[in-house]
N, C-alpha and C. Protein backbone atom coordinates (compact mmCIF):
# COMPACT_ATOMS: atom_id res chain seq x y z
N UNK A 1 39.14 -28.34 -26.46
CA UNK A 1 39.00 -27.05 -25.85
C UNK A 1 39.80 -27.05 -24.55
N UNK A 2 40.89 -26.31 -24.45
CA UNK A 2 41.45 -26.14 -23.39
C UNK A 2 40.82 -25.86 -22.05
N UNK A 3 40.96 -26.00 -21.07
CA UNK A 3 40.55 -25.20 -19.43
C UNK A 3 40.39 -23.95 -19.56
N UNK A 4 41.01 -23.08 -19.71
CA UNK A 4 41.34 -21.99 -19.57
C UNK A 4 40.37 -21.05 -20.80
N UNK A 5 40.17 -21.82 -22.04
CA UNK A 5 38.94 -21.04 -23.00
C UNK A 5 37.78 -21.27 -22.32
N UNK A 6 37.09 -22.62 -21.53
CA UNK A 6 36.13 -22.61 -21.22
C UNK A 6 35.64 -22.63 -19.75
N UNK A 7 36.67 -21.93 -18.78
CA UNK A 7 36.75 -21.19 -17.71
C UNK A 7 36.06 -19.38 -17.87
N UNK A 8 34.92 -18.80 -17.37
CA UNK A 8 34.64 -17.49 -17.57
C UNK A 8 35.44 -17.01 -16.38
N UNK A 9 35.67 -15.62 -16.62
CA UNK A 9 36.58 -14.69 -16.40
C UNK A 9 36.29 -14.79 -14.83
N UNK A 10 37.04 -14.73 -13.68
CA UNK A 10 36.32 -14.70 -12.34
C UNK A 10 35.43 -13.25 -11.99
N UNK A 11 36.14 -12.07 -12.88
CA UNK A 11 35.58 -10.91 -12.68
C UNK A 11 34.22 -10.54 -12.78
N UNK A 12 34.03 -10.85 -13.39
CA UNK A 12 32.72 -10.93 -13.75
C UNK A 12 31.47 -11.14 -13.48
N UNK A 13 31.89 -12.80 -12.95
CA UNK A 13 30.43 -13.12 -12.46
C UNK A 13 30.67 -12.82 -10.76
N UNK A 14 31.55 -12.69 -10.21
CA UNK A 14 31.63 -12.49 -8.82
C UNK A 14 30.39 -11.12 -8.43
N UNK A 15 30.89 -9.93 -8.53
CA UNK A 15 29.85 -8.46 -8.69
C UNK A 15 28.62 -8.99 -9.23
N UNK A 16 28.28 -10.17 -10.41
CA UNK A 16 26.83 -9.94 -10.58
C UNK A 16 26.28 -10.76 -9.48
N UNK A 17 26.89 -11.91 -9.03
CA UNK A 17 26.26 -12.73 -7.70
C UNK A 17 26.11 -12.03 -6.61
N UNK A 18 27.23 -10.95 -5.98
CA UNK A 18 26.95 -10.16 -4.85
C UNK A 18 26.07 -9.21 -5.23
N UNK A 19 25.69 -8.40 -6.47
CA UNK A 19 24.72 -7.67 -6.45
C UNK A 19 23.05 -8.17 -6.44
N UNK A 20 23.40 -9.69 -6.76
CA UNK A 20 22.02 -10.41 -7.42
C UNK A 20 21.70 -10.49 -5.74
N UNK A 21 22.72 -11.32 -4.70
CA UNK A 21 22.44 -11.78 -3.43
C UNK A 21 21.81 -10.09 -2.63
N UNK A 22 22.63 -8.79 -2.42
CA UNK A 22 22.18 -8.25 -1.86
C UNK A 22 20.77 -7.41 -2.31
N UNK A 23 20.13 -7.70 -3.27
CA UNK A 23 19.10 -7.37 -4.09
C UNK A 23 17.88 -8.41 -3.08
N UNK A 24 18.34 -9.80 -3.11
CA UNK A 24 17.80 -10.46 -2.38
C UNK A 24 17.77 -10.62 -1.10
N UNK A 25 18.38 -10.20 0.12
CA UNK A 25 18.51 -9.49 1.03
C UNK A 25 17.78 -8.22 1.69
N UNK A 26 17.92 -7.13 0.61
CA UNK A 26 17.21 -6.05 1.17
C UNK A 26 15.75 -6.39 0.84
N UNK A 27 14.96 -7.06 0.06
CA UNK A 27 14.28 -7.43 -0.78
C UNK A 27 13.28 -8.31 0.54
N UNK A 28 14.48 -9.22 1.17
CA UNK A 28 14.11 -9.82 2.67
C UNK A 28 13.54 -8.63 3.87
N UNK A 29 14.80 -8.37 3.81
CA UNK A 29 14.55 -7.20 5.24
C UNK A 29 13.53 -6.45 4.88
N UNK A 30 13.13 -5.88 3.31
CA UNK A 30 11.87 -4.80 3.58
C UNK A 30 10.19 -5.48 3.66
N UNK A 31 10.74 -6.92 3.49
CA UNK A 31 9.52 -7.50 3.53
C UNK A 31 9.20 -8.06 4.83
N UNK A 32 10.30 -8.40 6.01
CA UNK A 32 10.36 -8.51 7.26
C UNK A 32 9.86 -7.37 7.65
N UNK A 33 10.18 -5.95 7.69
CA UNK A 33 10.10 -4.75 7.95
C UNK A 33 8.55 -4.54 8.04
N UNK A 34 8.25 -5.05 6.35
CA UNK A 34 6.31 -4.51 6.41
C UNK A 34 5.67 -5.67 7.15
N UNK A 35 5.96 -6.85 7.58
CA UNK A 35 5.48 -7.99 8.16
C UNK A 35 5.49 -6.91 9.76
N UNK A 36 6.29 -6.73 9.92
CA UNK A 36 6.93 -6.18 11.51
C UNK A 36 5.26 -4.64 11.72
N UNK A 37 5.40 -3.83 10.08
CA UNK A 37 4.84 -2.64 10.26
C UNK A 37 2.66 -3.37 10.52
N UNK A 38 2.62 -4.55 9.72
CA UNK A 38 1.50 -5.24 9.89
C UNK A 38 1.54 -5.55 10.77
N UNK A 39 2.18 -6.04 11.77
CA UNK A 39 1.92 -6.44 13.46
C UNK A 39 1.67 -5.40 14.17
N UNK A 40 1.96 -3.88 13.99
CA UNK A 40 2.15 -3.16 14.88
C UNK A 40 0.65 -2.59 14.62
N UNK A 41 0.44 -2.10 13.28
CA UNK A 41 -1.16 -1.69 12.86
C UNK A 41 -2.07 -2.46 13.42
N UNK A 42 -1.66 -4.35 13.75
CA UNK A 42 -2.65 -4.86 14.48
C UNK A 42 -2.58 -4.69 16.15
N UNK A 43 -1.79 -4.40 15.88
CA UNK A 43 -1.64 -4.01 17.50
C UNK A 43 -2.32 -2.88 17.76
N UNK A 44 -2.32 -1.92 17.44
CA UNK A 44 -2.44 -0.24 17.47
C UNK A 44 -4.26 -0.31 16.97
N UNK A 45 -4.60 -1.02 16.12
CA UNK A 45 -6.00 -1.42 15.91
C UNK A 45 -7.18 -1.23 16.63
N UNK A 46 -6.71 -1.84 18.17
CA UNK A 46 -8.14 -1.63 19.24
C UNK A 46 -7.58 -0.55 19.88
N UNK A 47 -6.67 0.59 19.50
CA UNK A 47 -6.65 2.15 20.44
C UNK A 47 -7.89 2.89 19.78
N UNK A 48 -8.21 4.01 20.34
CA UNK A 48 -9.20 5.04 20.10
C UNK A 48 -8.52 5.56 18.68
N UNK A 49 -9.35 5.83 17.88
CA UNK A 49 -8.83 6.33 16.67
C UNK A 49 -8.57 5.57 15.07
N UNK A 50 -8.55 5.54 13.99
CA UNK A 50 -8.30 4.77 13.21
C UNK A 50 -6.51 4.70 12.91
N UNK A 51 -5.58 4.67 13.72
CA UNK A 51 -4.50 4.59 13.27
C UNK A 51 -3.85 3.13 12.47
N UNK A 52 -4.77 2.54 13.25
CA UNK A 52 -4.18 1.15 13.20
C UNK A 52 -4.25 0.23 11.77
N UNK A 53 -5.39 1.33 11.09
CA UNK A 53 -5.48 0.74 9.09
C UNK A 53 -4.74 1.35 8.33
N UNK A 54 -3.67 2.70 8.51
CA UNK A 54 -3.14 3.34 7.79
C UNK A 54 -2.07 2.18 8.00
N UNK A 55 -1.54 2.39 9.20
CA UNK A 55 -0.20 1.51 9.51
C UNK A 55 -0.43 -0.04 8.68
N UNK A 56 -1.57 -0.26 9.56
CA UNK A 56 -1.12 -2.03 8.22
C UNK A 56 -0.90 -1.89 7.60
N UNK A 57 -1.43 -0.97 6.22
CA UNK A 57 -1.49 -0.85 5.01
C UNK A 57 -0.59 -0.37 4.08
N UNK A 58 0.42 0.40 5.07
CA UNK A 58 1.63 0.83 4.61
C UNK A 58 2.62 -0.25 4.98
N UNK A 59 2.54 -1.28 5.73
CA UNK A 59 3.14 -2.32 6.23
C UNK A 59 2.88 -3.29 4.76
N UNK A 60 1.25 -3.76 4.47
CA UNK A 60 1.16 -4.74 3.38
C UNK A 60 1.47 -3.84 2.15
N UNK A 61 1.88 -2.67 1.47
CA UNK A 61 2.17 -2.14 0.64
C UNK A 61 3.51 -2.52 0.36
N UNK A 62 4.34 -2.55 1.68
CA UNK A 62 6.28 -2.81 1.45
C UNK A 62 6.11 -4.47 1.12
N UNK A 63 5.41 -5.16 2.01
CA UNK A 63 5.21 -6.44 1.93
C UNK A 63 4.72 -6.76 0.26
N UNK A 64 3.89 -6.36 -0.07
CA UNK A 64 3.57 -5.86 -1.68
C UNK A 64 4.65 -5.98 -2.80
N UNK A 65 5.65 -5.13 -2.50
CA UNK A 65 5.93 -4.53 -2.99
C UNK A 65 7.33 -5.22 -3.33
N UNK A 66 7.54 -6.41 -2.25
CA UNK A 66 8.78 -6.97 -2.38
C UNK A 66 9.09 -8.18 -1.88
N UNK A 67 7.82 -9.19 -2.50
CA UNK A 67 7.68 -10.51 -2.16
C UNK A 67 6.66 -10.59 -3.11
N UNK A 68 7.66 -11.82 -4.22
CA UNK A 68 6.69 -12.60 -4.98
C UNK A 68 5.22 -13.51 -4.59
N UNK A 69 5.82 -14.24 -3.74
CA UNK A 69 4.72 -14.97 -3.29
C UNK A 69 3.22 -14.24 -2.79
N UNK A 70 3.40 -13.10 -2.19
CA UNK A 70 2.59 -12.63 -1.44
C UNK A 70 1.66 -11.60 -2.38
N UNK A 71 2.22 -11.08 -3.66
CA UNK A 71 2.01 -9.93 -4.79
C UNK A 71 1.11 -11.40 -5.61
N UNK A 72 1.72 -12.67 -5.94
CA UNK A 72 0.42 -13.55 -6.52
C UNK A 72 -0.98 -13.80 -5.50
N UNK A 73 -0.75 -14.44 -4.55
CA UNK A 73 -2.01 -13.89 -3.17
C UNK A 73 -3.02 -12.90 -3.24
N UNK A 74 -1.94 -11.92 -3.61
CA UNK A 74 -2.80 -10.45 -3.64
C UNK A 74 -3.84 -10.51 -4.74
N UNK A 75 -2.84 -10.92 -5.96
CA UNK A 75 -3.70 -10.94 -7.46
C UNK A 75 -4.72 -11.81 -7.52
N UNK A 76 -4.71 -12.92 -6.36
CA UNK A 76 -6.17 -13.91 -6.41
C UNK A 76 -6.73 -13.23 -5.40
N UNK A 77 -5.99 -12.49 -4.57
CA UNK A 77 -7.79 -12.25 -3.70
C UNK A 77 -8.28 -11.22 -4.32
N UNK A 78 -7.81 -10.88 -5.11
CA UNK A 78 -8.36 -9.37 -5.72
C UNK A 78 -8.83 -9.30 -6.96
N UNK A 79 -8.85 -10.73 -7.26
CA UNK A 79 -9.94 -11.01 -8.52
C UNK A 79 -11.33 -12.01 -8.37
N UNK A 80 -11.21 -12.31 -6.75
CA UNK A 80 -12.29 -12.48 -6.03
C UNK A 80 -13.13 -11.72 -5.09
N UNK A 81 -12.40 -10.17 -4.73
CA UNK A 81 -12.98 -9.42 -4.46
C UNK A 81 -12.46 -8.08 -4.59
N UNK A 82 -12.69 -7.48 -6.05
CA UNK A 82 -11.92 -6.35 -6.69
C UNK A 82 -12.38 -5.43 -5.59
N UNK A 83 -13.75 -5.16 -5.18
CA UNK A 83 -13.78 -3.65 -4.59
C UNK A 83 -13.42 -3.50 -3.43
N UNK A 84 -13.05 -4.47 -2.46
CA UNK A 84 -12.46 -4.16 -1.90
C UNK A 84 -11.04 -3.86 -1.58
N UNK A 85 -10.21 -4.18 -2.71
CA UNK A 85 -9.09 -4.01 -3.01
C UNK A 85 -8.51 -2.70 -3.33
N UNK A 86 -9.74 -2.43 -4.18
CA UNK A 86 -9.06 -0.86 -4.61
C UNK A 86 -8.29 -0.10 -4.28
N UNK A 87 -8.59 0.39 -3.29
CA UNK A 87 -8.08 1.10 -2.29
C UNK A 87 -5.88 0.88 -2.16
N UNK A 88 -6.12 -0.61 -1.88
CA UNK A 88 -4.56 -0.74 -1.89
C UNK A 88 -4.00 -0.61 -3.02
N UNK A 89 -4.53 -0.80 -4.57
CA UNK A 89 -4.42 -0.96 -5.41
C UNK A 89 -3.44 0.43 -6.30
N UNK A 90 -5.10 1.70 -5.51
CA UNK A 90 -4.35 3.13 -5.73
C UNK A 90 -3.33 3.26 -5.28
N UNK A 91 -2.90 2.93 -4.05
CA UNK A 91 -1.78 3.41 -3.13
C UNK A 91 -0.43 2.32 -3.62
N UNK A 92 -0.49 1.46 -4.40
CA UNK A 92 0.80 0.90 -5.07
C UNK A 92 0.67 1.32 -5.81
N UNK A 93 0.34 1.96 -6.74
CA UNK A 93 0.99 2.72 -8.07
C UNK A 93 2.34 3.69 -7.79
N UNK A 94 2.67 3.77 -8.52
CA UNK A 94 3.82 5.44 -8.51
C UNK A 94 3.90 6.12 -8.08
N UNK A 95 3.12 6.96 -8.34
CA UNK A 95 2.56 8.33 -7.66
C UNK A 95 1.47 8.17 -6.93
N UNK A 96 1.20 7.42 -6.19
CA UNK A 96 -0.68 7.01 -5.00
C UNK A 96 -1.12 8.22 -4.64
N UNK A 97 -2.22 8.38 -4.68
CA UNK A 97 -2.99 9.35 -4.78
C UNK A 97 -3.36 8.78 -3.17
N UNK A 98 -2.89 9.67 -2.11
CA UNK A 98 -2.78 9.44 -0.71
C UNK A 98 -4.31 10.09 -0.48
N UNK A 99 -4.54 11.38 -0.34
CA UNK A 99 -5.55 12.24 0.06
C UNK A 99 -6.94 11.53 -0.32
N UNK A 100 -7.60 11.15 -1.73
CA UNK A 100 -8.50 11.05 -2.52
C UNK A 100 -8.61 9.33 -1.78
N UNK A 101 -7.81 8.43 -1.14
CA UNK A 101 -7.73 7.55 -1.27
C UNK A 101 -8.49 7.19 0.20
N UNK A 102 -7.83 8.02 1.15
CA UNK A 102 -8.08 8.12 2.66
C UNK A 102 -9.17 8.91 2.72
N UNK A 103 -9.56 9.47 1.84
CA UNK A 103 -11.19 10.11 1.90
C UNK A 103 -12.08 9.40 1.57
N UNK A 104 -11.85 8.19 0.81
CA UNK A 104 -12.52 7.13 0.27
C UNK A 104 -12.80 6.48 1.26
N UNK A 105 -11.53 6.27 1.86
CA UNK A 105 -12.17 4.86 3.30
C UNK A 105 -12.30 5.44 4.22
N UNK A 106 -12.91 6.90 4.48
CA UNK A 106 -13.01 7.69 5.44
C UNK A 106 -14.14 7.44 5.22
N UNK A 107 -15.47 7.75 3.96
CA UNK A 107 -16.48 7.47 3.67
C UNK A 107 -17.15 6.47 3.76
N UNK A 108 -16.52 5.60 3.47
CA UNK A 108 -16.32 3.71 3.15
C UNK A 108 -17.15 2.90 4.77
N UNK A 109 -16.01 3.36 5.76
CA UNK A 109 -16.03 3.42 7.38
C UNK A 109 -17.27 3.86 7.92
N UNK A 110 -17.19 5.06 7.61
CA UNK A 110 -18.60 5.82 8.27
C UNK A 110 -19.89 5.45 7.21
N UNK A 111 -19.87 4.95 6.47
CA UNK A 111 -21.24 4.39 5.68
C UNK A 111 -21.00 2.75 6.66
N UNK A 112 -20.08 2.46 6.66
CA UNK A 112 -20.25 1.03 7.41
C UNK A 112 -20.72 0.90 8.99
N UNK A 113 -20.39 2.13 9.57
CA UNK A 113 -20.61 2.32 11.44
C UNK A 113 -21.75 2.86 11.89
N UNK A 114 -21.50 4.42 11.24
CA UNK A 114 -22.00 5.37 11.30
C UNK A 114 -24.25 5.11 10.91
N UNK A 115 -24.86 5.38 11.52
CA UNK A 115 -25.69 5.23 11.04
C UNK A 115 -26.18 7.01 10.45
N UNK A 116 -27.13 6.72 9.57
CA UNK A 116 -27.36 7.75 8.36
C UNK A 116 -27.70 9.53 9.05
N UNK A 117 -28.49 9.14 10.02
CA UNK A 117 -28.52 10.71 10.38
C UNK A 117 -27.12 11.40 10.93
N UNK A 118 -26.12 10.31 11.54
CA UNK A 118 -25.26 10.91 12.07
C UNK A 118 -24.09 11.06 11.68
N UNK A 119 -23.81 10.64 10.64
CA UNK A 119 -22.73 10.57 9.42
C UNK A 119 -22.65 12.35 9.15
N UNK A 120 -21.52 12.53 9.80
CA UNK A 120 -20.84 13.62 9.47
C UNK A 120 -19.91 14.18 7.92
N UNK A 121 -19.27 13.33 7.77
CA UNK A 121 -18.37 13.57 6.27
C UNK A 121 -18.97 13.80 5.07
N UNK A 122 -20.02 13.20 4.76
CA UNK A 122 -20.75 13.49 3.32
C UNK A 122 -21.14 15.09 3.44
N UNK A 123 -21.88 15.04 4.71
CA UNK A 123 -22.42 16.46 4.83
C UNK A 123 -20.92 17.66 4.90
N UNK A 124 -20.08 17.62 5.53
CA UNK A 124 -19.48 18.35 5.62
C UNK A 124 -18.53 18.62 4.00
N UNK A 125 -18.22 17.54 3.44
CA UNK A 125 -18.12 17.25 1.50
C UNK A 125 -19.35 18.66 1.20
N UNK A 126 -20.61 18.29 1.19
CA UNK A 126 -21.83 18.96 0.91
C UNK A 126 -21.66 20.11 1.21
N UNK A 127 -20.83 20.29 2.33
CA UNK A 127 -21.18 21.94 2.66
C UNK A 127 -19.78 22.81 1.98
N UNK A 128 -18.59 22.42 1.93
CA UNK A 128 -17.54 22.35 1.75
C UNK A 128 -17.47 22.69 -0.16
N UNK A 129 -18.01 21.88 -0.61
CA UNK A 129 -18.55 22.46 -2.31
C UNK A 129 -19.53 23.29 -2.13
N UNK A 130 -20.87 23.56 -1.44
CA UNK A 130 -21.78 24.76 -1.90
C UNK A 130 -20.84 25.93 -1.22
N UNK A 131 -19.73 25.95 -0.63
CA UNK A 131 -19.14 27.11 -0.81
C UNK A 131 -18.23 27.83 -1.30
N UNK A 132 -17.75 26.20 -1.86
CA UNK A 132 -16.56 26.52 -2.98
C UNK A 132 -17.18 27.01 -4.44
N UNK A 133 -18.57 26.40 -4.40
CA UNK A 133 -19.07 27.00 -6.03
C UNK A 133 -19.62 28.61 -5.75
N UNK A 134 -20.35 28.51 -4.74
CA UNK A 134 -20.27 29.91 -4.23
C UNK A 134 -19.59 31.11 -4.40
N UNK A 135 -18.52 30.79 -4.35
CA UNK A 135 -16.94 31.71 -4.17
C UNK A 135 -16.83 32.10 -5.42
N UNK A 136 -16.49 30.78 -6.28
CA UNK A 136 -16.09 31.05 -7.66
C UNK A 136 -17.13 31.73 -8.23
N UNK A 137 -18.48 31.75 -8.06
CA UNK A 137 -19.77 32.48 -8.85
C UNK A 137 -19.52 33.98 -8.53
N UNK A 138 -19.02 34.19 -7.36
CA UNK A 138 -18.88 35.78 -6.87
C UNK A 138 -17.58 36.17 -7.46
N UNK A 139 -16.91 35.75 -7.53
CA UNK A 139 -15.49 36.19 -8.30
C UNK A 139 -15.18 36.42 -9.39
């Protein structure tokens, strides 16, 4: 077999290595990026307000989302403790159901802090449907 039959074409594999490398690259940076967006949520954490769990979470979602190592991690802690997982679980799918999700750990929170008489959200849920069924009965 000559050199030249069992030489592949240079064309070829050059474009699939630079596309394979910058795949692996951005792949880096967006996982630096959500590492960077998780520092800042912990930072932002002890201000007044809950900002500081949306931000991680959109930080460990990119991190998620584009690092092997860290997506197996995920899959063992989350078959040691599914319910609390959920939550991130919805919000990596496709289409994440943002609203339904943040009302969840809006509930979640205030059943955890909040003690029972003063828990605002269920009741305001409560009041919020007897007037939506309301409406529709008159219409």
């Amino acid at each position: 077999m000559s050199l030249a039959l069992s030489a592949q074409p240079h064309g070829r594999t050059a474009p699939r290595a630079h596309a394979r490398l910058s795949r692996r690259l951005l792949r880096l940076g967006l996982t630096a990026l959500g590492g960077l967006i998780v520092l800042a949520g912990v930072l932002i954490a002890p201000l007044p307000g809950p900002m500081g769990l949306p931000v991680a979470t959109v930080g460990l979602i990119l991190i998620l989302r584009n690092s092997y190592k860290a997506r197996r991690a995920f899959v063992r802690f989350q078959r040691a403790h599914p319910k609390t997982l959920r939550p991130v679980r919805r919000l990596l799918r496709r289409s994440p159901e943002v609203g339904p999700v943040f009302w969840q750990m809006t509930l979640r929170t205030e059943r955890l802090l909040v003690p029972r008489r003063y828990r605002v959200a269920i009741r305001g849920r409560r009041l919020f449907r007897r007037r939506r069924r309301s409406s529709t009965i008159v219409a």
